[in-house]
N, C-alpha and C. Protein backbone atom coordinates (compact mmCIF):
# COMPACT_ATOMS: atom_id res chain seq x y z
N UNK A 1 -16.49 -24.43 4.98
CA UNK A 1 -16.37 -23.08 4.46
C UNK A 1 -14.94 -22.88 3.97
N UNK A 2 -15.02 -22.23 2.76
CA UNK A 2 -13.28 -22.24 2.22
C UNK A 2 -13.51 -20.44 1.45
N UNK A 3 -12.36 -20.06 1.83
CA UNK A 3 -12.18 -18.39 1.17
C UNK A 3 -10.70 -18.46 1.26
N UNK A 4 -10.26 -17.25 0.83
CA UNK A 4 -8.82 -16.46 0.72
C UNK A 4 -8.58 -15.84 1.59
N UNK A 5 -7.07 -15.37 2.03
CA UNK A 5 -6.95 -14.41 2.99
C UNK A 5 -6.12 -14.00 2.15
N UNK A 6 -6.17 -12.51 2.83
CA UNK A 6 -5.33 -11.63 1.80
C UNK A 6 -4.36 -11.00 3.27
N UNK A 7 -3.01 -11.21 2.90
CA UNK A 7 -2.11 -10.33 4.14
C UNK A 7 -1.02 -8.78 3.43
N UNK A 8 -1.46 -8.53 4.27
CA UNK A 8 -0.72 -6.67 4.05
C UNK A 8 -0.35 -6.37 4.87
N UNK A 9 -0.06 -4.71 4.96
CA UNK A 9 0.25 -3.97 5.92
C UNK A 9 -0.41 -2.95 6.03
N UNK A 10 -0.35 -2.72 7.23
CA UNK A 10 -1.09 -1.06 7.40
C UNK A 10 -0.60 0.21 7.10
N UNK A 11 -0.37 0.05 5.81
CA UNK A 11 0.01 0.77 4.72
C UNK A 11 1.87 0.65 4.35
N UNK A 12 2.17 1.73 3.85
CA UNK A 12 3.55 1.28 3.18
C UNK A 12 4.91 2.30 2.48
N UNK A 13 3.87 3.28 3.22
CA UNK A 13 4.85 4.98 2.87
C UNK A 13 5.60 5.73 4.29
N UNK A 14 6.48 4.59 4.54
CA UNK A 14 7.58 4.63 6.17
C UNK A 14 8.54 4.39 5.80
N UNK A 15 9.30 5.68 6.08
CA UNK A 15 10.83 5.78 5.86
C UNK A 15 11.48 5.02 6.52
N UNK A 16 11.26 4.79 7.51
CA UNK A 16 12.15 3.67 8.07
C UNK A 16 12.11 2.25 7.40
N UNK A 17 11.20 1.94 6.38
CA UNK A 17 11.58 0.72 5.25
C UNK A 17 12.42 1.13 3.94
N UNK A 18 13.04 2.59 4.32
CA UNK A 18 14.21 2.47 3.09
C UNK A 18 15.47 1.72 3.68
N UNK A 19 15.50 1.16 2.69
CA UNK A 19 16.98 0.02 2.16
C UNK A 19 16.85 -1.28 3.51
N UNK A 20 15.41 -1.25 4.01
CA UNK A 20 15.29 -2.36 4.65
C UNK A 20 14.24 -2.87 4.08
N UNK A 21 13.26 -2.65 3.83
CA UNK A 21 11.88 -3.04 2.89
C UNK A 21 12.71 -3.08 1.27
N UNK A 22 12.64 -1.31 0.83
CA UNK A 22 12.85 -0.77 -0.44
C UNK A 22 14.24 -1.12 -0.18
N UNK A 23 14.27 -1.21 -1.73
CA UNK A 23 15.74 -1.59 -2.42
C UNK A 23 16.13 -0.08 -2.18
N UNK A 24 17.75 -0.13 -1.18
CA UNK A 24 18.44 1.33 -1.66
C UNK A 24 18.27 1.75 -2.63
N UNK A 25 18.18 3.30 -2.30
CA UNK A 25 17.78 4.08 -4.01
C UNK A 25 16.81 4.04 -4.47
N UNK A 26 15.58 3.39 -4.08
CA UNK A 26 14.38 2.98 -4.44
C UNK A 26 13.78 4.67 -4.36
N UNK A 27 12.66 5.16 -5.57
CA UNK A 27 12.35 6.56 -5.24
C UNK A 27 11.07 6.41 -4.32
N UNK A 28 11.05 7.53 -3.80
CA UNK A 28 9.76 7.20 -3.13
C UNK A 28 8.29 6.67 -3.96
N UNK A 29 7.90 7.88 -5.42
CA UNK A 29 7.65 7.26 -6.03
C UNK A 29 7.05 6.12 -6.75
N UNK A 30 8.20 5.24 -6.00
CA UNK A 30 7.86 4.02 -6.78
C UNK A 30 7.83 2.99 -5.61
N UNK A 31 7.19 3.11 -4.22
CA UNK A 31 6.97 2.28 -3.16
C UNK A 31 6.76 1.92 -3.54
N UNK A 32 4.84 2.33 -3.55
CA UNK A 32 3.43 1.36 -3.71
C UNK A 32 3.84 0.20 -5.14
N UNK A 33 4.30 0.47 -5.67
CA UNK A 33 4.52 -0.50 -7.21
C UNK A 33 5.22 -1.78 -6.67
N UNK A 34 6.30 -1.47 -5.82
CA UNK A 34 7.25 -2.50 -5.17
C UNK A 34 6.84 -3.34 -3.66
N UNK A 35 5.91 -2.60 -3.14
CA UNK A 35 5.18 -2.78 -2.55
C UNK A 35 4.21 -3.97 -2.86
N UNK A 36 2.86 -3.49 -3.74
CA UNK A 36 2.55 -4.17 -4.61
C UNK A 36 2.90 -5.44 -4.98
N UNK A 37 4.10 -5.81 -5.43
CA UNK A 37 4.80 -7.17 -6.01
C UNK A 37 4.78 -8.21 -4.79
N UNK A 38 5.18 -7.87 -3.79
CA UNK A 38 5.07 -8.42 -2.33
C UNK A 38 3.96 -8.40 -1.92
N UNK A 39 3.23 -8.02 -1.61
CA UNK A 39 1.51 -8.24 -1.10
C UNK A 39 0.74 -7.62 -1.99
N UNK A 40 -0.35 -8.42 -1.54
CA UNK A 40 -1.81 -8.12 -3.05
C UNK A 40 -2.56 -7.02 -1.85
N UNK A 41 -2.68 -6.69 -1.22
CA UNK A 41 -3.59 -5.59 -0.28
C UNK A 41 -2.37 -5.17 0.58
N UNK A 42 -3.16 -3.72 0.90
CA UNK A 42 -2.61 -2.46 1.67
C UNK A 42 -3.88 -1.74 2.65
N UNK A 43 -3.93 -1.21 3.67
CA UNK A 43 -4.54 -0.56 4.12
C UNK A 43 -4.49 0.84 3.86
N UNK A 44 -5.10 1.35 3.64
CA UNK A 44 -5.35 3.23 3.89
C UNK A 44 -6.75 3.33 4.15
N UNK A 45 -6.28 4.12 5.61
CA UNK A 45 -7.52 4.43 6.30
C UNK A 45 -8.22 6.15 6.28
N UNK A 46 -7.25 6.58 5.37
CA UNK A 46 -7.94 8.13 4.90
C UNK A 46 -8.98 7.90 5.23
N UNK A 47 -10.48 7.04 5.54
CA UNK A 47 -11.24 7.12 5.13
C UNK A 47 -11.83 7.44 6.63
N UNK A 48 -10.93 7.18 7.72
CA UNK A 48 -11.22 7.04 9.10
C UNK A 48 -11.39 8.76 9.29
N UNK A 49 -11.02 9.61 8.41
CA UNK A 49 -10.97 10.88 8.60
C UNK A 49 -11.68 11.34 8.07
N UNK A 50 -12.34 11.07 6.76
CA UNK A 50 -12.83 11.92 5.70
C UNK A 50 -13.74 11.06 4.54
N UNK A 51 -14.82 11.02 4.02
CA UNK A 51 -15.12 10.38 3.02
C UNK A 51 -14.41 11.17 1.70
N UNK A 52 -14.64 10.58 0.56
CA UNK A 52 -13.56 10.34 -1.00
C UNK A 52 -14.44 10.49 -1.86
N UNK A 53 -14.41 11.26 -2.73
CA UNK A 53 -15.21 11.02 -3.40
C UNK A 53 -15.02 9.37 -4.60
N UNK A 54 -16.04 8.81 -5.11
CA UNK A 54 -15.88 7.56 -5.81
C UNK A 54 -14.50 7.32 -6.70
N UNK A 55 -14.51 8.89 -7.55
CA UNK A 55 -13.21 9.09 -8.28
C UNK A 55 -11.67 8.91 -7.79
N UNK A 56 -11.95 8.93 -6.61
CA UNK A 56 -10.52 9.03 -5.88
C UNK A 56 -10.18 7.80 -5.64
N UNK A 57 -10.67 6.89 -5.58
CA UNK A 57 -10.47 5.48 -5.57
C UNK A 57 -10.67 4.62 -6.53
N UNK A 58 -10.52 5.00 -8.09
CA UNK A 58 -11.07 4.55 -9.43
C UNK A 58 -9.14 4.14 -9.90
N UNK A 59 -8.82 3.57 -9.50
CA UNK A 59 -7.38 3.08 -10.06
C UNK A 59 -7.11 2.18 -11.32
N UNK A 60 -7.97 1.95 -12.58
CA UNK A 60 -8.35 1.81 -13.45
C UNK A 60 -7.14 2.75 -14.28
């Protein structure tokens, strides 16, 4: 059996990764983008609270 693993974090909007994660000065903004470049998946578990509608997750 052969697949991918995909590694992330459980999510990625924690102040305590400014100018230790994020580049000083980095806007908030512009985490997820920088984020992003470093890992291909993220967790958000909004969903543990609430269903979404389809649109809300259309990142297209």
């Amino acid at each position: 059996m052969s697949g991918q693993v995909y590694i992330g974090t459980s999510g990625f909007n924690y102040s305590d990764w400014k100018a230790v994660f994020y580049p000083k000065g980095t806007p908030q903004n512009q985490w997820l983008s920088f984020y992003a470049q470093h890992y291909p998946t993220v967790e958000i578990n909004a969903t543990f609270y609430r269903y979404f509608p389809c649109t809300r997750s259309d990142l297209t």
